[in-house]
N, C-alpha and C. Protein backbone atom coordinates (compact mmCIF):
# COMPACT_ATOMS: atom_id res chain seq x y z
N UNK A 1 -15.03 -14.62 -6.84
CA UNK A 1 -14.72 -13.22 -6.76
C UNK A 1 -15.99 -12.39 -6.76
N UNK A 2 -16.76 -12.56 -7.49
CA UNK A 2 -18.24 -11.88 -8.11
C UNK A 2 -19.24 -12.62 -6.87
N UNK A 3 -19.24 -11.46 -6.08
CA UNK A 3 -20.53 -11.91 -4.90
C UNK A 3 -21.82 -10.83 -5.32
N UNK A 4 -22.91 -11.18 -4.68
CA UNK A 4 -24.16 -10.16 -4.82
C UNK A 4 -23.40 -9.01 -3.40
N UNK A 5 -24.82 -8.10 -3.61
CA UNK A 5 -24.24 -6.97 -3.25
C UNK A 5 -25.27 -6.51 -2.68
N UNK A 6 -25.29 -5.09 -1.76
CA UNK A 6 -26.26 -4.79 -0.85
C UNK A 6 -26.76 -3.67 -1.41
N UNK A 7 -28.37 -3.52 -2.08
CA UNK A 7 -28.36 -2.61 -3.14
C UNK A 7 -29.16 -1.07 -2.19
N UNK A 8 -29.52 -0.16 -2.78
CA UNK A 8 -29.80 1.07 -2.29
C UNK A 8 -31.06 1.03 -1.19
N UNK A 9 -31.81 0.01 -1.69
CA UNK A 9 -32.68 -0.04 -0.47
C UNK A 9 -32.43 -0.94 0.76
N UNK A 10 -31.15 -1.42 0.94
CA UNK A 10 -30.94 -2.25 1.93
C UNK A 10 -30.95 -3.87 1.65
N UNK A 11 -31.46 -4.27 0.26
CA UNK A 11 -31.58 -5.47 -0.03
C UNK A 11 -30.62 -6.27 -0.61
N UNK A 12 -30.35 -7.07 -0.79
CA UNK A 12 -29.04 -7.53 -1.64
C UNK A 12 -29.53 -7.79 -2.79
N UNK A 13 -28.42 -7.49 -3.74
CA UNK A 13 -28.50 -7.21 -5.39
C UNK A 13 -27.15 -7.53 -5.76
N UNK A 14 -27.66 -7.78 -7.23
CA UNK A 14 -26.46 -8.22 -7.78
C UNK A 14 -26.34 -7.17 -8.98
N UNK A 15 -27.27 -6.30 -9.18
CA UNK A 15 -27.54 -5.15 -9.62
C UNK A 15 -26.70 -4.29 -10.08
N UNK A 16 -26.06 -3.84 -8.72
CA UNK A 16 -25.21 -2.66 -8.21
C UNK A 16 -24.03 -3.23 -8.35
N UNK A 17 -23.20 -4.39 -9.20
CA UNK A 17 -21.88 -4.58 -8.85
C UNK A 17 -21.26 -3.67 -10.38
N UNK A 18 -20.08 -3.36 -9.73
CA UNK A 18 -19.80 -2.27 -10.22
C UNK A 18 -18.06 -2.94 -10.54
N UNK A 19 -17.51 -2.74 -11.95
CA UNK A 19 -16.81 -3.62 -12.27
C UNK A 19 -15.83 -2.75 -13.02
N UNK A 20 -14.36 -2.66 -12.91
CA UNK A 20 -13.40 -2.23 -13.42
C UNK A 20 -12.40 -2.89 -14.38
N UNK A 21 -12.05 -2.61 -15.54
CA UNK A 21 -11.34 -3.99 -16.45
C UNK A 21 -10.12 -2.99 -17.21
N UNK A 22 -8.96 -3.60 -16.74
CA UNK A 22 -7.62 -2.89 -17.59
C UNK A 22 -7.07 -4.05 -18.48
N UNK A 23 -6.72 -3.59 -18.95
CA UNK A 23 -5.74 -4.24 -20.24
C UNK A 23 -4.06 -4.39 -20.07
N UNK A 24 -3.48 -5.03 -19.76
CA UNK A 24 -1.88 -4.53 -19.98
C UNK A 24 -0.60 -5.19 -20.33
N UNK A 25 0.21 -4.80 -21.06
CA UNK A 25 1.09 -5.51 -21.74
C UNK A 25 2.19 -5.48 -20.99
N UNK A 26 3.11 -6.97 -20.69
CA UNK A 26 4.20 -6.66 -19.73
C UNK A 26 5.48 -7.01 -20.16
N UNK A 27 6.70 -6.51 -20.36
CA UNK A 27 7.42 -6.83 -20.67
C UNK A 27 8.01 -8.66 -19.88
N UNK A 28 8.42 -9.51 -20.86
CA UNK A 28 8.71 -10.97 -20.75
C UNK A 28 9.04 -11.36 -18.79
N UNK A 29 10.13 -10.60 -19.00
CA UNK A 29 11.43 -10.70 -17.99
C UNK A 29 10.59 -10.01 -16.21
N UNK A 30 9.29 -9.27 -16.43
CA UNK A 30 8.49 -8.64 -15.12
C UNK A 30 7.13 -9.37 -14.93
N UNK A 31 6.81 -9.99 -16.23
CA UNK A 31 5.88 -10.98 -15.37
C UNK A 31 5.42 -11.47 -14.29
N UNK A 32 6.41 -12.21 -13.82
CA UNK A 32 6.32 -12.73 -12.58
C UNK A 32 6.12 -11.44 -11.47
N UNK A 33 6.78 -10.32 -11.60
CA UNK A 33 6.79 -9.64 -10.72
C UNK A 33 5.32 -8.79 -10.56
N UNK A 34 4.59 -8.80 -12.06
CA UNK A 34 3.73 -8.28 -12.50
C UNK A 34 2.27 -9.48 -11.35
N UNK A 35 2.18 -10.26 -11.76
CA UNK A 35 1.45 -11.08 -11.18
C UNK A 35 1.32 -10.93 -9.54
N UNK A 36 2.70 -11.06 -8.81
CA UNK A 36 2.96 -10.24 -7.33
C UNK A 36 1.62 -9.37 -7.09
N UNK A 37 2.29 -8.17 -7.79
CA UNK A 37 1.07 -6.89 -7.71
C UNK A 37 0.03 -7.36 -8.02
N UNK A 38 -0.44 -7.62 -9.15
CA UNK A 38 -1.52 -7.59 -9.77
C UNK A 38 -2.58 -9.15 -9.59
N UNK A 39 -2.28 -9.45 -8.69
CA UNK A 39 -2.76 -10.75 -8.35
C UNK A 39 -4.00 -10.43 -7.22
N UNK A 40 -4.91 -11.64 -7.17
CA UNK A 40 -6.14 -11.43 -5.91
C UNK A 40 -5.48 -11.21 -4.57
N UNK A 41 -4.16 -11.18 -4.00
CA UNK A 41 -3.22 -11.41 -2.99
C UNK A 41 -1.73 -10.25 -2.96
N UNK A 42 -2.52 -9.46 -4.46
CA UNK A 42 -1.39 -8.59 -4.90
C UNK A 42 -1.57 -7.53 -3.80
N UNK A 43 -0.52 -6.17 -4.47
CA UNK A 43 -0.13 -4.76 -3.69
C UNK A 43 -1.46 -4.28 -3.98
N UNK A 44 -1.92 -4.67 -5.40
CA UNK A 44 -3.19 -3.86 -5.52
C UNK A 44 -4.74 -4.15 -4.77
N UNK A 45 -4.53 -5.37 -4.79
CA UNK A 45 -5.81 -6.00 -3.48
C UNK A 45 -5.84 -5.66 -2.77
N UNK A 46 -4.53 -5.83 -1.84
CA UNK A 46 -4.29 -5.08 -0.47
C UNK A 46 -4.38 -3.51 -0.12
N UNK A 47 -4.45 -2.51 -1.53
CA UNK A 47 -5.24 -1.65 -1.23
C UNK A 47 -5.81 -1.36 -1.10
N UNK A 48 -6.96 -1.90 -1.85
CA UNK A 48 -8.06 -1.45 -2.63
C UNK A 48 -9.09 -2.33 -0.94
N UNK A 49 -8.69 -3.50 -0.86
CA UNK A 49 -9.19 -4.12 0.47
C UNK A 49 -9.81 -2.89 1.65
N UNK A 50 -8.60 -2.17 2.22
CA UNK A 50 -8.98 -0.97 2.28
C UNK A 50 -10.38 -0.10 2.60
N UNK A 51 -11.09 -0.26 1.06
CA UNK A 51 -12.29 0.13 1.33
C UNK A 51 -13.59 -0.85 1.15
N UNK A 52 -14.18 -0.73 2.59
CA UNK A 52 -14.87 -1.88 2.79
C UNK A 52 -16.16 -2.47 1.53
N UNK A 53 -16.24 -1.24 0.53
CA UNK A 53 -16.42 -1.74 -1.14
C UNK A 53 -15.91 -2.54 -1.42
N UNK A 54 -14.63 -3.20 -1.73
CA UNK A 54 -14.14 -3.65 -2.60
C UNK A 54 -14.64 -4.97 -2.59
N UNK A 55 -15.17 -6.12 -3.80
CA UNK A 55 -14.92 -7.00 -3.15
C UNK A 55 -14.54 -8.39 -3.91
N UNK A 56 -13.59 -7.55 -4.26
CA UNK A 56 -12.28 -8.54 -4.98
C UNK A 56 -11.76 -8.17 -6.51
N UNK A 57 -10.26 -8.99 -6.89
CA UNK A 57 -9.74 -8.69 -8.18
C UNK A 57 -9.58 -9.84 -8.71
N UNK A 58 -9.17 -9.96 -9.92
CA UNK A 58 -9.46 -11.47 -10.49
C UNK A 58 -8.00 -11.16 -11.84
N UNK A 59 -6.92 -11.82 -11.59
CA UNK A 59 -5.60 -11.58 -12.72
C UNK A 59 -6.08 -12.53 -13.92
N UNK A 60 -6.41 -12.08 -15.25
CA UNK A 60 -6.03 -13.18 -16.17
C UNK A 60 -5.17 -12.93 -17.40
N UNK A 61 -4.46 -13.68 -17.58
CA UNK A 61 -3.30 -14.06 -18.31
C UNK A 61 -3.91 -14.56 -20.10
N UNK A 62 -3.49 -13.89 -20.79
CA UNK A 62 -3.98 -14.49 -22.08
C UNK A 62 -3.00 -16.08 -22.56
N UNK A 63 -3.94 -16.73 -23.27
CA UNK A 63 -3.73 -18.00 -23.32
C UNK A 63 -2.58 -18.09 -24.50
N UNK A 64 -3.14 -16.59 -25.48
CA UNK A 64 -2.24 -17.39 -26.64
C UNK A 64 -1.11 -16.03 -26.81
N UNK A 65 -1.40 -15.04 -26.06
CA UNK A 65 -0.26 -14.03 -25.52
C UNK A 65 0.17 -13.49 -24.25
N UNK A 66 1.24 -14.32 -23.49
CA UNK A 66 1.70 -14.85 -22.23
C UNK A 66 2.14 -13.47 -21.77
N UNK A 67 2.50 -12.26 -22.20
CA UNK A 67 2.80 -11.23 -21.98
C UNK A 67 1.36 -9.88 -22.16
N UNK A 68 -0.01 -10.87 -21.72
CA UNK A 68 -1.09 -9.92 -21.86
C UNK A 68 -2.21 -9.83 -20.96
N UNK A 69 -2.34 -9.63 -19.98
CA UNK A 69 -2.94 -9.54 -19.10
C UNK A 69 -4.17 -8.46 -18.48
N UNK A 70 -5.30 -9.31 -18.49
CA UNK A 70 -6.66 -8.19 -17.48
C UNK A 70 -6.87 -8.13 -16.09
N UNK A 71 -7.24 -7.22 -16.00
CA UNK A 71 -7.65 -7.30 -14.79
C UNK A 71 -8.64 -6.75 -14.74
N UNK A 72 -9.47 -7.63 -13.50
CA UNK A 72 -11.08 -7.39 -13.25
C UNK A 72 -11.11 -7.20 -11.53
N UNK A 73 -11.91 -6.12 -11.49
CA UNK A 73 -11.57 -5.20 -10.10
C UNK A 73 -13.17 -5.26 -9.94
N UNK A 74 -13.63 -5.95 -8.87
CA UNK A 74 -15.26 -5.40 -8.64
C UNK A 74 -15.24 -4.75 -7.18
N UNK A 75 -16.41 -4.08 -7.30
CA UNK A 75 -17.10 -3.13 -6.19
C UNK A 75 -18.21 -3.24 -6.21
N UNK A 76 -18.64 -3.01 -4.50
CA UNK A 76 -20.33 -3.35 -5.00
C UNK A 76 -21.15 -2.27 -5.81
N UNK A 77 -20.32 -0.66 -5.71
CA UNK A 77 -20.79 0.06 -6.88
C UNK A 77 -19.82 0.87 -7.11
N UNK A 78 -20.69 1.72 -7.54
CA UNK A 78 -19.55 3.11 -7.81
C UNK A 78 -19.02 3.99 -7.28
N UNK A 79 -19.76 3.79 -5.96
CA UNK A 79 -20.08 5.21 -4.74
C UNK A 79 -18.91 4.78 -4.05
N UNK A 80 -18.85 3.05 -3.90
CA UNK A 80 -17.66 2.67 -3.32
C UNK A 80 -16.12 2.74 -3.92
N UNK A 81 -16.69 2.75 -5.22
CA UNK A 81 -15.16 3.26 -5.74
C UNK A 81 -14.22 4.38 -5.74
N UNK A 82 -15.16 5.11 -5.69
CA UNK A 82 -15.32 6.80 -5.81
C UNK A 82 -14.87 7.00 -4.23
N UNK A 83 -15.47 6.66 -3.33
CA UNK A 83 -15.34 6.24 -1.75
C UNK A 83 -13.60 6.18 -1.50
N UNK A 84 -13.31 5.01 -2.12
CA UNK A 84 -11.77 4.48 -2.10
C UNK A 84 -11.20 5.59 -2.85
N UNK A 85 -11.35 6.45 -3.71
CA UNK A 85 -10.47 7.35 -4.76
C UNK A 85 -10.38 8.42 -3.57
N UNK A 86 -11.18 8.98 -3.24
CA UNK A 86 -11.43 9.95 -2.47
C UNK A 86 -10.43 9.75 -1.09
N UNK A 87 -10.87 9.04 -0.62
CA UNK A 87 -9.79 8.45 0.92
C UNK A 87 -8.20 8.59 0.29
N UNK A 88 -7.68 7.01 -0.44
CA UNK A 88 -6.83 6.44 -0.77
C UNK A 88 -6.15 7.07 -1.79
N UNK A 89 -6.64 7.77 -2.48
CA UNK A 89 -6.25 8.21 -3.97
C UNK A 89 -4.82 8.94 -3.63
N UNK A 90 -3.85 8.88 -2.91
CA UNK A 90 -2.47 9.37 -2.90
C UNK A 90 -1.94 8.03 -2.62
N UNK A 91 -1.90 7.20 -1.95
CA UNK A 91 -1.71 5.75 -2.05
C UNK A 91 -1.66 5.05 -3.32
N UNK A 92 -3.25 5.36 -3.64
CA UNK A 92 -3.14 5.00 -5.21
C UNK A 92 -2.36 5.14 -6.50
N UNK A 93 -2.33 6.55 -6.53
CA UNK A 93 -0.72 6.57 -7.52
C UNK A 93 0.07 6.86 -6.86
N UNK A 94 0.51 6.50 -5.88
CA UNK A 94 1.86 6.31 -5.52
C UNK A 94 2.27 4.57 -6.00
N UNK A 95 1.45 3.62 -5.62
CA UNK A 95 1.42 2.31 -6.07
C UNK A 95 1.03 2.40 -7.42
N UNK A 96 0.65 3.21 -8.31
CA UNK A 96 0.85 3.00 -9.83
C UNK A 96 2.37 3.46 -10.38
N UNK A 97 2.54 4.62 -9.98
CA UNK A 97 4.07 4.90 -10.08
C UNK A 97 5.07 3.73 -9.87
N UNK A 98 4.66 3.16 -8.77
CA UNK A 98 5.80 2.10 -8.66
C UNK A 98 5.97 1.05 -9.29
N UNK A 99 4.80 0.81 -9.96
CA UNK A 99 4.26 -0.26 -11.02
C UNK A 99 4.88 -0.16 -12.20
N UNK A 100 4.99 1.03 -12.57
CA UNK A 100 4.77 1.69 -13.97
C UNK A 100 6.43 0.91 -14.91
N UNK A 101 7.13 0.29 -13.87
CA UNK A 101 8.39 0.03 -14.73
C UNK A 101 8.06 -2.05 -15.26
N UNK A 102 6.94 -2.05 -14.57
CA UNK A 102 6.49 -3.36 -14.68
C UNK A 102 5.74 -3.78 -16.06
N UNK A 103 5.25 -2.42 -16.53
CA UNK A 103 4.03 -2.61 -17.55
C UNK A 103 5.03 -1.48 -18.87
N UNK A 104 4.23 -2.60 -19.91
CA UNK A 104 5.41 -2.08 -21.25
C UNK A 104 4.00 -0.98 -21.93
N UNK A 105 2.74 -1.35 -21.77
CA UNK A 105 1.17 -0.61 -22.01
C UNK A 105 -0.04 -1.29 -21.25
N UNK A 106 -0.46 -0.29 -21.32
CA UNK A 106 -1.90 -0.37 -20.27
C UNK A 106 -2.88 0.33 -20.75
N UNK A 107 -4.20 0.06 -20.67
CA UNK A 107 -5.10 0.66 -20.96
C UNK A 107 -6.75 -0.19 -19.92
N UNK A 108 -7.30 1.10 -20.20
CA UNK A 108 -8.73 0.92 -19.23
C UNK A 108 -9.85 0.39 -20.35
N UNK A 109 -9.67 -0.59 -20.25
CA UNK A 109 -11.06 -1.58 -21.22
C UNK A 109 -12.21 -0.65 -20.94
N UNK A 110 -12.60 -0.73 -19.26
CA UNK A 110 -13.97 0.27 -19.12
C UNK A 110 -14.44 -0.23 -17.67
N UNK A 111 -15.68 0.34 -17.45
CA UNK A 111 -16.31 0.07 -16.18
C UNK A 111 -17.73 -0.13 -16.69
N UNK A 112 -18.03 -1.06 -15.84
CA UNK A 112 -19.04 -2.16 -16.52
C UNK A 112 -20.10 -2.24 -14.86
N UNK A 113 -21.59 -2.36 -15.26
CA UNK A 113 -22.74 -2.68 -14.14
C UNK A 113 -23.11 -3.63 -14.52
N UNK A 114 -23.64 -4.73 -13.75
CA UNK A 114 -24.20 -5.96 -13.78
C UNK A 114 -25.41 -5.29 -14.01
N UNK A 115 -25.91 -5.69 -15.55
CA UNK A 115 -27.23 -5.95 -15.94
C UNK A 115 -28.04 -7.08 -15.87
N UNK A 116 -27.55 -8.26 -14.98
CA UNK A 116 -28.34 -9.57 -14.88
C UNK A 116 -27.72 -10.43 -13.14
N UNK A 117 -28.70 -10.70 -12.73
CA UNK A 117 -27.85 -11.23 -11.65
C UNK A 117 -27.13 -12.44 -11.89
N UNK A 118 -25.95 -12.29 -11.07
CA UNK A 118 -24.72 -12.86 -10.73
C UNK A 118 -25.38 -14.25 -11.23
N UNK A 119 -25.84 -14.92 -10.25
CA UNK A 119 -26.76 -16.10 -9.87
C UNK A 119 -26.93 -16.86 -11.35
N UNK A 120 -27.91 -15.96 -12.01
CA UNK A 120 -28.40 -16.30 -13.39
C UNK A 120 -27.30 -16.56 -14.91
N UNK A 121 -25.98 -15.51 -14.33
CA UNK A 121 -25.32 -15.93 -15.05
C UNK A 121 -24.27 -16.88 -14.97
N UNK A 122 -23.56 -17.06 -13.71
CA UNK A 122 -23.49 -18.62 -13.10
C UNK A 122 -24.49 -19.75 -13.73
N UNK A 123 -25.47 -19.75 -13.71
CA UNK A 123 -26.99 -20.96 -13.71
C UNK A 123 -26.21 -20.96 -15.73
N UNK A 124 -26.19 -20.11 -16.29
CA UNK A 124 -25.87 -20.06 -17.94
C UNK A 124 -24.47 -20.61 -17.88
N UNK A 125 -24.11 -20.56 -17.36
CA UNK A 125 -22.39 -20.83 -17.44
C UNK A 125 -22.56 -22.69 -17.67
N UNK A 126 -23.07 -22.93 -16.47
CA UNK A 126 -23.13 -24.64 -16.22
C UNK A 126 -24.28 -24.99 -17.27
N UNK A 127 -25.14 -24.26 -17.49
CA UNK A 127 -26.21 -24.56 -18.77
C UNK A 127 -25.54 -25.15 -20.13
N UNK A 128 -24.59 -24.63 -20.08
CA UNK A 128 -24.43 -24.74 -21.89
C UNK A 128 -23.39 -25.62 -22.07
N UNK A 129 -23.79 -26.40 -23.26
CA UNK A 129 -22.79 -27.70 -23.51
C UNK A 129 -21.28 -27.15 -24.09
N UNK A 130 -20.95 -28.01 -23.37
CA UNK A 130 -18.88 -28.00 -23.79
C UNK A 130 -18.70 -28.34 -24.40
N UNK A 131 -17.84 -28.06 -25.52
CA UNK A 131 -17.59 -28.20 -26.67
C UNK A 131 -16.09 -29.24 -26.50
């Protein structure tokens, strides 16, 4: 999901990725339907696709509460997000509205910049012993 990115001077960076993270609680019985949307293949990908920023979403499911779910939305920055709000943004909540009977709470964890490249934190990932 997490690619480098093409930073202000024309170079590629991993710098500039620009990262969106919600929180949300779903009632048992919409799950499944929840995942639909909210999936790399969801309603919400397929919008957000859209703007040639986006570049990708990532669904995860909590392990030890099956009804709790993040989502991680990257862009290569902010300009592109802002980009997509600006264009799309009646699309946009119109597809949250329609959502909204899916999700029991939601909340915006935050928006987050890659302070280290991608690369390096991949290289740490496979670095460290498994427990």
């Amino acid at each position: 999901m997490i690619s480098s990115t093409q930073g202000r001077d024309g170079t590629r960076s991993d710098r500039d990725l620009f990262v969106r993270i919600w929180q949300f609680r779903v009632a048992s019985h919409k799950a499944d339907e929840f995942r639909e949307f909210y999936g790399p293949e969801g309603a919400w990908a397929v919008l957000f696709r859209r703007e040639t920023g986006f570049l990708g979403t990532e669904l995860l499911q909590s392990a030890t509460h099956p009804n709790v779910f993040l989502t991680i939305d990257c862009w290569d920055s902010a300009e592109a997000w802002a980009a997509f709000l600006r264009t799309w943004g009646d699309d946009y909540i119109a597809l949250d509205q329609r959502c909204e009977e899916l999700v029991v709470a939601e909340g915006e964890i935050g928006t987050f910049q890659s302070t280290s490249s991608v690369a390096d934190v991949a290289r740490g990932f496979r670095q460290r012993p498994r427990r």
